[in-house]
Protein backbone atom coordinates (compact mmCIF):
# COMPACT_ATOMS: atom_id res chain seq x y z
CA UNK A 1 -67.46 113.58 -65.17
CA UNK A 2 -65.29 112.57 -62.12
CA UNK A 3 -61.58 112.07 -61.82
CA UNK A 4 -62.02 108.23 -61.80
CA UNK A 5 -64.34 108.19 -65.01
CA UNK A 6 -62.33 110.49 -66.89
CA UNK A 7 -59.24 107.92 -65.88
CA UNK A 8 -61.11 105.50 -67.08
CA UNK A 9 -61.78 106.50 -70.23
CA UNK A 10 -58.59 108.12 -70.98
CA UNK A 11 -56.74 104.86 -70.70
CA UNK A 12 -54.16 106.53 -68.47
CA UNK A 13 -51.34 105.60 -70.99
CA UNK A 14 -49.38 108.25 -70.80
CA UNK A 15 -45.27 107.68 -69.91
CA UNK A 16 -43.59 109.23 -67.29
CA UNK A 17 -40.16 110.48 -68.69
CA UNK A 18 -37.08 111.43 -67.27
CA UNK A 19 -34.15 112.58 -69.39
CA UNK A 20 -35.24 110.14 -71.89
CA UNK A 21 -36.07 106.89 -69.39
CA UNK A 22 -39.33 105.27 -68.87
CA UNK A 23 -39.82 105.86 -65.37
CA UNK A 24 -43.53 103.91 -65.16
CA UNK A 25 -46.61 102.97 -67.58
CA UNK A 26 -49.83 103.66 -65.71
CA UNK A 27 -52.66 101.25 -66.39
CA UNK A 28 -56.66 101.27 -66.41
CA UNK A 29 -58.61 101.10 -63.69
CA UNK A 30 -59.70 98.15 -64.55
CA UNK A 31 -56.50 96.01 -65.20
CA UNK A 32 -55.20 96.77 -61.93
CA UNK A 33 -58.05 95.95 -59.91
CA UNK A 34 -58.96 92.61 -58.41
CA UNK A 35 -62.54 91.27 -57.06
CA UNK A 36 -61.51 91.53 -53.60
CA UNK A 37 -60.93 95.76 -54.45
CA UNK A 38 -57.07 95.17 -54.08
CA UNK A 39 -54.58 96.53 -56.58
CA UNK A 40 -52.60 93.79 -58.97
CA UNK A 41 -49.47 95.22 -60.11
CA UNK A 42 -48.86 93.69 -63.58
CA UNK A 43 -45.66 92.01 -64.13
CA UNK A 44 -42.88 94.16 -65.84
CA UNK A 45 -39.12 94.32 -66.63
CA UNK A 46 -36.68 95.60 -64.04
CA UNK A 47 -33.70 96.63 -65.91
CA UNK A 48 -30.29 95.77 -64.16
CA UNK A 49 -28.81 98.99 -63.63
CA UNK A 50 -25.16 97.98 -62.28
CA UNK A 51 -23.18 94.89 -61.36
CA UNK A 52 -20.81 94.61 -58.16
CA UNK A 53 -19.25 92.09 -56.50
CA UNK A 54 -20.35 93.06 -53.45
CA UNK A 55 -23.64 95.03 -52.82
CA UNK A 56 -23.71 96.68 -49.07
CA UNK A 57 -27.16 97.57 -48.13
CA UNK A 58 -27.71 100.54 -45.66
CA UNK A 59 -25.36 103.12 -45.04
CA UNK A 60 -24.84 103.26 -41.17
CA UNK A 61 -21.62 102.12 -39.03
CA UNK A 62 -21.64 99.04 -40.02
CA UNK A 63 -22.57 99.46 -43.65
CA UNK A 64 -19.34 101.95 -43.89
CA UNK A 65 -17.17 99.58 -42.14
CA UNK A 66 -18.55 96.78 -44.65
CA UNK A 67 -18.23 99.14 -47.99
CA UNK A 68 -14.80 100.44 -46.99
CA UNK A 69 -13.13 97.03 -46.24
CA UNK A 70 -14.30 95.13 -49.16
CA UNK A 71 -12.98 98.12 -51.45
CA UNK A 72 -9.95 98.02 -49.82
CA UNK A 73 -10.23 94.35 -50.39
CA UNK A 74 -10.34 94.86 -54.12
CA UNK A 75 -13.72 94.21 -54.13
CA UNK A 76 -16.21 96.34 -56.79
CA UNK A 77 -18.56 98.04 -54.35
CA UNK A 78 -21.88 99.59 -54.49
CA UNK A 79 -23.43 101.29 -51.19
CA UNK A 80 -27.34 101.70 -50.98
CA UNK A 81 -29.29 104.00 -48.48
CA UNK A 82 -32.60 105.60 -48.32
CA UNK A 83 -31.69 108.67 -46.83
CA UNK A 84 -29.43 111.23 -48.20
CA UNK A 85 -26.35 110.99 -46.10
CA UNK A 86 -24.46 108.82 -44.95
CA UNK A 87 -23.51 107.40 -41.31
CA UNK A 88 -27.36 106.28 -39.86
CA UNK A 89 -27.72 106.52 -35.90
CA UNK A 90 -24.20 108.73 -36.09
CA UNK A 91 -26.26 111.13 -38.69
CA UNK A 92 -29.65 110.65 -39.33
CA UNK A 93 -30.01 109.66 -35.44
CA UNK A 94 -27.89 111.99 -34.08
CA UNK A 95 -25.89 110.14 -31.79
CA UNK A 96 -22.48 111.30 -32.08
CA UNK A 97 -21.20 109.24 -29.32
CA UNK A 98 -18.83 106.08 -30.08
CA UNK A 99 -19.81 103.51 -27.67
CA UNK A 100 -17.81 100.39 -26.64
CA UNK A 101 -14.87 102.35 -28.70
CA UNK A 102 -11.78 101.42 -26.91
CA UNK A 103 -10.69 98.31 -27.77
CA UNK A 104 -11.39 98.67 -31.51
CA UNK A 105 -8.94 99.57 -33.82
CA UNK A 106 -8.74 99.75 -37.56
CA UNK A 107 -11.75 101.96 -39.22
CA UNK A 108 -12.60 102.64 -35.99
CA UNK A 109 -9.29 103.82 -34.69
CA UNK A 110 -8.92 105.78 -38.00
CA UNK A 111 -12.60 107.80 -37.78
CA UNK A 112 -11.14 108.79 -34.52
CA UNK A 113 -7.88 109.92 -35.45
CA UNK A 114 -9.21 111.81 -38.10
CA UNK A 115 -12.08 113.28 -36.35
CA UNK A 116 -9.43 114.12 -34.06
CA UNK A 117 -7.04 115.80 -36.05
CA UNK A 118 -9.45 118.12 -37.83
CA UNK A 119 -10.65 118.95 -34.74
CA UNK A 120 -13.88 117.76 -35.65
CA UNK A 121 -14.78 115.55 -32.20
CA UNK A 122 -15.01 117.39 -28.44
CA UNK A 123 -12.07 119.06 -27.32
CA UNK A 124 -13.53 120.71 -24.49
CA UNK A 125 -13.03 117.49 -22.34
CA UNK A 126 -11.22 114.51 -22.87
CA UNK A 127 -11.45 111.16 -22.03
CA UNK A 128 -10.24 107.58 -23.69
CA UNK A 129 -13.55 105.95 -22.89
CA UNK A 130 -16.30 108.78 -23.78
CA UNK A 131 -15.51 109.86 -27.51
CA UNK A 132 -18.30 112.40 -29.16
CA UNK A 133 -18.22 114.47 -32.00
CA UNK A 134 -19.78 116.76 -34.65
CA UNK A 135 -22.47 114.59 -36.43
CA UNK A 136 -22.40 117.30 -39.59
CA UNK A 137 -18.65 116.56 -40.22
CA UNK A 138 -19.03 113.45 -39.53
CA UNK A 139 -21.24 113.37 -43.00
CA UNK A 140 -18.77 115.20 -44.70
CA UNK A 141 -15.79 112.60 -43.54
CA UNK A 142 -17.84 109.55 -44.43
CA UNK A 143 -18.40 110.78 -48.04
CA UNK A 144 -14.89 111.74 -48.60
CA UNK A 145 -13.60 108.05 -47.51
CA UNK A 146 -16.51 106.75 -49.87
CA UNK A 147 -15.19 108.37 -52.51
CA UNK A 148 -11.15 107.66 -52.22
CA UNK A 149 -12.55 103.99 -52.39
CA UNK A 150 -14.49 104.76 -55.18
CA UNK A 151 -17.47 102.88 -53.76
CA UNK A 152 -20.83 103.79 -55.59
CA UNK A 153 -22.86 105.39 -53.36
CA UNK A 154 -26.30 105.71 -54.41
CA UNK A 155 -28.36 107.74 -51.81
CA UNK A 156 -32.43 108.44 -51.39
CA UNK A 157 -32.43 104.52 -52.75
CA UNK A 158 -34.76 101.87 -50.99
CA UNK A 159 -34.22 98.35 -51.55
CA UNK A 160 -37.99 96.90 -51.97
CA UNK A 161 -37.19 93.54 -53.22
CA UNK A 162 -34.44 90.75 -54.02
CA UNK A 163 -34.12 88.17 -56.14
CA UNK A 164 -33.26 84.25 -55.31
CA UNK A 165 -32.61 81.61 -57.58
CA UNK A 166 -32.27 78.51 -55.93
CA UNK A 167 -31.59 79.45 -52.79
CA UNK A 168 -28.82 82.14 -53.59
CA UNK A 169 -29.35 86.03 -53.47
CA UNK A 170 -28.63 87.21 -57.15
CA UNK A 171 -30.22 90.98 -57.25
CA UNK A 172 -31.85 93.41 -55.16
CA UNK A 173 -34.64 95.63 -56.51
CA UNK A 174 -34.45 99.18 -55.42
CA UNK A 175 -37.27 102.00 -55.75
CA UNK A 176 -35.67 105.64 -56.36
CA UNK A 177 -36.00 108.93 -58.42
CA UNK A 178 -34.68 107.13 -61.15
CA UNK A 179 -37.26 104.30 -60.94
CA UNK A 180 -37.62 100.50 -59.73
CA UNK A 181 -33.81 99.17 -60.87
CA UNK A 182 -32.39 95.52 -59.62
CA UNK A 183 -28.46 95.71 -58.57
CA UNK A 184 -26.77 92.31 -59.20
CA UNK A 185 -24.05 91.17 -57.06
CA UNK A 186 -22.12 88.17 -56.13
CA UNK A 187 -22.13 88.62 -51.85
CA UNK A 188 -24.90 90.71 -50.40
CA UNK A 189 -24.17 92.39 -47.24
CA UNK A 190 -27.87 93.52 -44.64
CA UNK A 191 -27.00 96.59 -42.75
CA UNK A 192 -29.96 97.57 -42.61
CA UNK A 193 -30.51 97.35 -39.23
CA UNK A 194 -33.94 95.63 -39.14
CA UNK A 195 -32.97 92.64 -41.47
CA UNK A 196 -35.05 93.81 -44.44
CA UNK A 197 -33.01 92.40 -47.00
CA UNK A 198 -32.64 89.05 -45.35
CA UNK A 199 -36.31 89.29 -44.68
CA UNK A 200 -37.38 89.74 -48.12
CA UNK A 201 -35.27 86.95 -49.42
CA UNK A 202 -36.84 84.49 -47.28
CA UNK A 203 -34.65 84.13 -43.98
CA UNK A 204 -36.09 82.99 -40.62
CA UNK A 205 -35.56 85.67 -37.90
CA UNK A 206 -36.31 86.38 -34.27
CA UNK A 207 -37.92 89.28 -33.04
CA UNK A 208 -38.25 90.84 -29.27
CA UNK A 209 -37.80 88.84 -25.50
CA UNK A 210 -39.82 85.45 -25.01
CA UNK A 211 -43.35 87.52 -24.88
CA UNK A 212 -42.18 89.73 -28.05
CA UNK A 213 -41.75 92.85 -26.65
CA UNK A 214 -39.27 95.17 -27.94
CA UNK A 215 -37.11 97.63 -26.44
CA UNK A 216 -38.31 101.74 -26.30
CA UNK A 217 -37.32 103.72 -29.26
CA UNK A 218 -35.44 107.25 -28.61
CA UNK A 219 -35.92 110.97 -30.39
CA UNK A 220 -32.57 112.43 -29.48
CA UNK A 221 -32.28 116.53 -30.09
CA UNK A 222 -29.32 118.57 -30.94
CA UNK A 223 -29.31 121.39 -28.43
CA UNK A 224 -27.27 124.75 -28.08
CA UNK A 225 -27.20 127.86 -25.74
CA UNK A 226 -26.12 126.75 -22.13
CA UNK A 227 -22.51 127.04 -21.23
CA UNK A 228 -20.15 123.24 -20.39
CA UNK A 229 -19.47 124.64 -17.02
CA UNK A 230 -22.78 125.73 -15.72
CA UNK A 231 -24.74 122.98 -16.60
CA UNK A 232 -21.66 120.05 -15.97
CA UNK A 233 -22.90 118.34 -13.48
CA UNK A 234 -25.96 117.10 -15.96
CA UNK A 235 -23.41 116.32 -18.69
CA UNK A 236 -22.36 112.78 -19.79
CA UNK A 237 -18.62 114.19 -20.07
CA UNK A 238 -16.61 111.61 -18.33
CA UNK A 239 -17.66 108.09 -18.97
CA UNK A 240 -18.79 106.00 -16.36
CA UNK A 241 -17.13 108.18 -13.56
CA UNK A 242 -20.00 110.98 -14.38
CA UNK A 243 -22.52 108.15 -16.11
CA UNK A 244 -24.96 107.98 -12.83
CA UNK A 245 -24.36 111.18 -11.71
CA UNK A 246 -25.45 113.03 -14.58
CA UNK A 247 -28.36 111.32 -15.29
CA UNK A 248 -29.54 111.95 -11.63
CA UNK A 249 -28.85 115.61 -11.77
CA UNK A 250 -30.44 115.60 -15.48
CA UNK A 251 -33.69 113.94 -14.37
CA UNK A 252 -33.80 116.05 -11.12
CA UNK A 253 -33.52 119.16 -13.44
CA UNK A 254 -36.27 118.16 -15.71
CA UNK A 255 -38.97 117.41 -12.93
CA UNK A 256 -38.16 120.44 -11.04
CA UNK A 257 -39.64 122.27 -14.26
CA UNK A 258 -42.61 120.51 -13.42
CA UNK A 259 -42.01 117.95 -16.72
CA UNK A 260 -41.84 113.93 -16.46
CA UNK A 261 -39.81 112.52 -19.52
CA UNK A 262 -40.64 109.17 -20.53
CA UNK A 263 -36.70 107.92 -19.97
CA UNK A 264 -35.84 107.97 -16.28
CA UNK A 265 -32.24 107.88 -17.23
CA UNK A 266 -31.85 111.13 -19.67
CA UNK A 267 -28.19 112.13 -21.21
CA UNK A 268 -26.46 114.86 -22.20
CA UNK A 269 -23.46 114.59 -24.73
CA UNK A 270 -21.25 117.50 -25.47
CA UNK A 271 -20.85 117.06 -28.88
CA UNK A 272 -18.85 120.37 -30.23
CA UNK A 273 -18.12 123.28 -27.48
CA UNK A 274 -21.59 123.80 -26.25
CA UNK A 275 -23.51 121.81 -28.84
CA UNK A 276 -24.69 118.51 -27.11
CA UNK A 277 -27.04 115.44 -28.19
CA UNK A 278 -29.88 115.06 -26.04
CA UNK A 279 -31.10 111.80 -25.08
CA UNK A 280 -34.19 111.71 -22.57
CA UNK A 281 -37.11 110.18 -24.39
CA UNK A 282 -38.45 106.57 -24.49
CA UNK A 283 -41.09 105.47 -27.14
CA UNK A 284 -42.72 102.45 -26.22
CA UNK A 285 -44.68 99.85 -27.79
CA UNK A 286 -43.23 100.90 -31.12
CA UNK A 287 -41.99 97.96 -33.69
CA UNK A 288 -39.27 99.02 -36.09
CA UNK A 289 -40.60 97.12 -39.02
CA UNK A 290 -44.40 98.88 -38.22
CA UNK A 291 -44.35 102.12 -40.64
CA UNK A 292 -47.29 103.27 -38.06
CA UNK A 293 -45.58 102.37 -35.35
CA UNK A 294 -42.46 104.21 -36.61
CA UNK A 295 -44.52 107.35 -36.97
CA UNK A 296 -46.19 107.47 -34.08
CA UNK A 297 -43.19 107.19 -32.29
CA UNK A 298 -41.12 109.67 -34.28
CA UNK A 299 -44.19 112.63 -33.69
CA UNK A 300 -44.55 111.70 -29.60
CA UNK A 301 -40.70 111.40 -29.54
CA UNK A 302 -39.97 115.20 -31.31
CA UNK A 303 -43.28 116.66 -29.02
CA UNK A 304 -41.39 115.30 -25.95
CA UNK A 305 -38.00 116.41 -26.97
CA UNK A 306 -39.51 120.18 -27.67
CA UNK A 307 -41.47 119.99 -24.43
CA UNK A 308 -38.15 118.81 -22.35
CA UNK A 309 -36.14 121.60 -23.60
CA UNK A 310 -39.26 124.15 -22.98
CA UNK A 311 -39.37 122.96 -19.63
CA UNK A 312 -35.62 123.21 -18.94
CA UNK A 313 -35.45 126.51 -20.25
CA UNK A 314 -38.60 127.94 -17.97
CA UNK A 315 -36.54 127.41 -15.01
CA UNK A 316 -34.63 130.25 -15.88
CA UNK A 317 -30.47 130.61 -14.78
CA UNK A 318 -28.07 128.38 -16.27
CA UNK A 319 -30.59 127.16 -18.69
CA UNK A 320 -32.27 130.74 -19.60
CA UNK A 321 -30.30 130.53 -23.17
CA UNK A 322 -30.98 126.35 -23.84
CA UNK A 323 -32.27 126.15 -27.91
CA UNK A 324 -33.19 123.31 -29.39
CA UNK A 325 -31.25 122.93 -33.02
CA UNK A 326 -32.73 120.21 -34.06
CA UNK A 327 -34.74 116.84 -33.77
CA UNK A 328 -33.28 113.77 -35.08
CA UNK A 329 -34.50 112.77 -38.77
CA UNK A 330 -34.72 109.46 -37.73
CA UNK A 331 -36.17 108.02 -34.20
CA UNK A 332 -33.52 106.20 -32.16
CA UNK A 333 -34.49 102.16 -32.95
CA UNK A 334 -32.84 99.88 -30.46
CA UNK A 335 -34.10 96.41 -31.65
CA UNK A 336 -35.61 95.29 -35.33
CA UNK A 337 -35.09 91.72 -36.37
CA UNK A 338 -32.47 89.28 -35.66
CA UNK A 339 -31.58 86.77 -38.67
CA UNK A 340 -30.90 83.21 -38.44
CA UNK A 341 -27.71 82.74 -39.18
CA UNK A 342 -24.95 79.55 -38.47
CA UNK A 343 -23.93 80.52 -34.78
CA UNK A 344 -26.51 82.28 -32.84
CA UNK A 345 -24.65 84.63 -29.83
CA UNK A 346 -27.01 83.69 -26.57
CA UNK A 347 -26.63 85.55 -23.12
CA UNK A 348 -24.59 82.23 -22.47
CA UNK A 349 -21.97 83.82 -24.33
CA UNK A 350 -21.49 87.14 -22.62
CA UNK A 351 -21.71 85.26 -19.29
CA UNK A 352 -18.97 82.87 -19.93
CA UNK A 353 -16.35 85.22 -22.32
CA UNK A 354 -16.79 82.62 -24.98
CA UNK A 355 -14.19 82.89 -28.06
CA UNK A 356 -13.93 81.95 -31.11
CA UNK A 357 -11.39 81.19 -34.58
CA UNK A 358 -13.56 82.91 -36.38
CA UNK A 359 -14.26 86.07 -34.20
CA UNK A 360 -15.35 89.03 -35.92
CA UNK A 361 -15.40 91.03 -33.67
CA UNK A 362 -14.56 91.61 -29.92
CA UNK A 363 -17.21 93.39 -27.40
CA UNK A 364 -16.81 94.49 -24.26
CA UNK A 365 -20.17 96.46 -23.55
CA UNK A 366 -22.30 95.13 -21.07
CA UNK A 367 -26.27 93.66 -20.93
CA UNK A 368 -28.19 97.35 -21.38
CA UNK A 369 -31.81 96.17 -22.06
CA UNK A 370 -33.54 99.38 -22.53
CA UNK A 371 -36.98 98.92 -19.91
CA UNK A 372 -39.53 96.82 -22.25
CA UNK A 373 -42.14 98.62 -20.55
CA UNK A 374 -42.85 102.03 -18.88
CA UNK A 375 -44.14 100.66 -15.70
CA UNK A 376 -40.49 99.11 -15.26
CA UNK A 377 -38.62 102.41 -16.22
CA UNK A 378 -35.97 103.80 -13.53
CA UNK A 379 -36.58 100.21 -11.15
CA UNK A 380 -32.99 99.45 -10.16
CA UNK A 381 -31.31 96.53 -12.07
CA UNK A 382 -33.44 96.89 -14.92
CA UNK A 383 -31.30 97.83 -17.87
CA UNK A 384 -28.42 94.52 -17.06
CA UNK A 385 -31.34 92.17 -15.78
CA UNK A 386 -28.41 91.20 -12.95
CA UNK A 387 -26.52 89.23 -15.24
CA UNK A 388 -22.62 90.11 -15.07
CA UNK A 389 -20.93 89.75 -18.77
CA UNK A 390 -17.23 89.33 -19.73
CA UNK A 391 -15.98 90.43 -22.96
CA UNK A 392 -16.60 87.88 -25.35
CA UNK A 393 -16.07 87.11 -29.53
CA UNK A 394 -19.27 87.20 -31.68
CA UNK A 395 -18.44 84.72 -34.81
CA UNK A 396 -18.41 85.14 -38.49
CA UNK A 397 -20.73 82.52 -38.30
CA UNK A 398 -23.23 85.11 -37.10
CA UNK A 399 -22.84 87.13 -39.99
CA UNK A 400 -23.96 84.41 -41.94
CA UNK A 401 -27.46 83.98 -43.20
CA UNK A 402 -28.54 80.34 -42.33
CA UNK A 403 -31.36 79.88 -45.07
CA UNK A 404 -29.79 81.84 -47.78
CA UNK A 405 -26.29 81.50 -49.68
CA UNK A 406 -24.80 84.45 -50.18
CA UNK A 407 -25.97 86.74 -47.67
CA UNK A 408 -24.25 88.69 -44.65
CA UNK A 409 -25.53 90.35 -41.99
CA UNK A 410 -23.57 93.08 -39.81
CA UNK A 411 -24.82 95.50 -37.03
CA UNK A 412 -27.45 94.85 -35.06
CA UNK A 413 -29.53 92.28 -37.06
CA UNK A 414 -27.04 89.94 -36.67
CA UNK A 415 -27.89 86.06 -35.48
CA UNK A 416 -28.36 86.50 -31.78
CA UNK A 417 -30.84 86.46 -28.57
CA UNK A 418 -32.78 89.35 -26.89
CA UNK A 419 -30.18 89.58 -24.35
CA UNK A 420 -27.09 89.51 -25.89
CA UNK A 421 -28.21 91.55 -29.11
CA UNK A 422 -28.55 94.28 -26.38
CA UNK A 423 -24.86 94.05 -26.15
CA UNK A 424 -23.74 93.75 -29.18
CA UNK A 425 -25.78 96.28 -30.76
CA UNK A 426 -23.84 99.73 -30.17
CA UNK A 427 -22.29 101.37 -33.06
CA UNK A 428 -18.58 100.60 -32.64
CA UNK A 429 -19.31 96.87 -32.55
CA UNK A 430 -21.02 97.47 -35.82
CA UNK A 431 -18.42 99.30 -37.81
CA UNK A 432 -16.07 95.98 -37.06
CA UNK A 433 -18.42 93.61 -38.12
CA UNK A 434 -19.02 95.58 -41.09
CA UNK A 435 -15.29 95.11 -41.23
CA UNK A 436 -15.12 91.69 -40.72
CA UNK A 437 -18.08 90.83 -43.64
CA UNK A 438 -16.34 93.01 -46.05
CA UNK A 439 -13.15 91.54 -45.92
CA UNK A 440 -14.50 87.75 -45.97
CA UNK A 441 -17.09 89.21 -48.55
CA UNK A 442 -14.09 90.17 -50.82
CA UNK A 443 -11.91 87.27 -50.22
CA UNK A 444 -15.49 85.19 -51.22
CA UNK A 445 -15.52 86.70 -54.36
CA UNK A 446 -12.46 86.62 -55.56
CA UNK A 447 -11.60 82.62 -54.48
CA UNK A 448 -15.12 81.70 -55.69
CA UNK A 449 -15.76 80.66 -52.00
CA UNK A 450 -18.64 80.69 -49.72
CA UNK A 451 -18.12 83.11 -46.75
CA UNK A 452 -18.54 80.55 -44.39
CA UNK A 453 -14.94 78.85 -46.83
CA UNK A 454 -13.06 81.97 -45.58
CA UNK A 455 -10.34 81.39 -42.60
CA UNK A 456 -11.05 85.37 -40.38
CA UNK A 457 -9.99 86.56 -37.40
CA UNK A 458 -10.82 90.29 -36.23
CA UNK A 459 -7.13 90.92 -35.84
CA UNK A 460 -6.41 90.53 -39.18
CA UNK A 461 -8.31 94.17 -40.25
């Protein structure tokens, strides 16, 4: 008798138990399967495991900056994310660079001060507009301020569905260790990144430039072993006064060892003494809502980063000691989808340093469309497409799902075009919107308003 006969005839009734909890009833083989040899998943109840006013959904920049200001807003909060840490591309990416920093203050202003004062950022060199820092303490810092808000955090949690009753987000359905659980709330905030909770409640979204493609994804590496001052002139250290320069030298360096990268433009930040984030891969082709295309990215990306720090280390000298620590435990996604939402932010807005009443959130960081295509990699011109920007507002109105009530959106799946989401989207801008849709998210709940009801400016935070 085979595996599927013996299932068969068993029944496979047993329960799955976990300090005392039905975790999942397994059915026959031939309940669950239809005539087209497709599996039916019979209907069951989801218990609802909490209640919150406001339910934040990812864990990244701009999910902190949305979990931390609706606590502080007197808000009940509960924080979802599927890995098991906090602080997404900061963390799990391991970019511990702060980009379009300078202008932003509150949570922003107070990461830094604090990273600052432990000495837990780059002290080796220091500059207002380049701020890096340790991406492990960084974990630890954004779990302590969690916790002083007493925000329920609930880690290795996926949200896999959500619930909408006449036209308003009610729950979210999450998968974990624990089981499949729904999560009600009374404002909903996506940082997910890619939209997936506005996408699985039913919201329109755009996706890519005019023909649909997608900027590259990135593998960065933590590397160790070569001294700041003999490998400087490679290092990101300085902002833009050492931006073009390094990258050059960096390059240069790389194809001397007889190695092309895939990104014409590599980095290297100097994260921690002589611990710096590598940057210098480019996965095209790759869609960040494509679970294959995520994984064939993430196994090219971690091949290229170990063969571009093989390479640099073959040449011998000043990079005779380079290790690599580690690859990022998630790939580097640039673009996922944007949501509809009441004001859309077009490239028409960056060109003409639009503002608004209701700005959430000021940005000053130019066009950077990562090449669409490798062909197009390291042409001149390519990454601002020649159009000039001025700093500019992006709306609470963009945080605002169009086609369902009751749902935000902060970071980058916010309502906006291909070219200015490729402003918008670095992390500092994030942790202020997250800012800006906690607060309003908050002030929703407790005057029984709809977030678009909510009078906001940025400089209130």
């Amino acid at each position: 008798m085979d595996r599927r006969d013996f299932l068969k005839k068993a029944g496979v009734a047993t329960l799955l138990l976990s300090s005392g909890n039905v975790l999942a009833a397994a059915t026959t083989v031939e309940d669950s399967m239809t005539p087209d040899g497709n599996v039916a998943e019979k209907k069951r109840r989801v218990p609802v495991s909490r209640t919150a006013d406001v339910v934040v959904c990812g864990g990244g920049p701009a999910g902190i900056g949305a979990a931390i200001e609706a606590a502080r807003s007197g808000a009940r909060v509960v924080l979802i994310e599927h890995a098991g840490f906090l602080g997404g591309t900061w963390t799990a990416g391991l970019l511990g660079v702060m980009l379009d920093h300078e202008n932003k203050t509150g949570l922003m202003q107070e990461l830094k001060q604090t990273l600052t004062e432990r000495k837990w950022r780059n002290t080796k060199v220091w500059t207002d507009e380049l701020f890096t820092f340790d991406v492990e303490r960084m974990k630890l810092l954004l779990d302590e301020l969690c916790a002083g808000h007493k925000i329920e955090v609930l880690l290795y949690t996926s949200v896999v569905a959500t619930v909408v009753d006449r036209g308003r987000i009610t729950h979210v359905v999450t998968e974990s260790k624990s089981g499949r659980e729904a999560i009600a709330g009374e404002v909903f905030i996506d940082a997910t990144g890619d939209g997936d909770v506005a996408a699985l409640s039913g919201c329109g979204f755009d996706w890519g430039d005019a023909e649909g493609h997608t900027q590259p994804m990135s593998m960065l590496g933590l590397v160790t072993g070569a001294r700041f001052e003999e490998i400087k002139d490679c290092v990101l250290w300085d902002g833009r006064k050492t931006r073009r320069a390094s990258k050059r030298n960096l390059i240069a360096e790389i194809r001397r060892s007889g190695f092309e990268a895939s990104y014409k433009m590599p980095c290297l930040f100097l994260l921690h003494d002589d611990l710096y984030a590598l940057m210098a891969t480019h996965q095209y082709g790759a869609r960040g809502i494509s679970r294959d295309d995520l994984t064939r990215a993430s196994i090219e990306g971690r091949r290229e980063v170990h063969r571009i720090v093989d390479s640099l280390r073959s040449l011998g000298g000043r990079w005779e000691g380079l290790k690599l620590v580690a690859t990022a435990s998630q790939i580097g996604c640039r673009e996922g989808r944007r949501i509809h939402g009441l004001y859309t932010v077009t490239e028409q807005d960056l060109v003409e340093g639009r503002r608004h009443e209701d700005a959430a959130c000021e940005v000053r960081y130019g066009v950077d469309v990562h090449s669409v295509h490798l062909e197009s990699e390291g042409k001149g011109g390519s990454y601002t497409r020649g159009i000039k920007s001025k700093p500019y507002d992006i709306p609470l109105r963009a945080l605002i799902a169009r086609d369902v009530k009751g749902l935000m959106m902060v970071g980058r799946c916010i309502s906006g075009d291909f070219i200015a989401h490729s402003s918008y989207r670095v992390n500092s801008n994030s942790v202020i919107l997250g800012q800006s849709a906690g607060r309003v998210a908050a002030t929703a709940v407790r005057e029984h308003k709809a977030p678009q009801e909510i009078p906001f400016h940025y400089r209130q935070l």
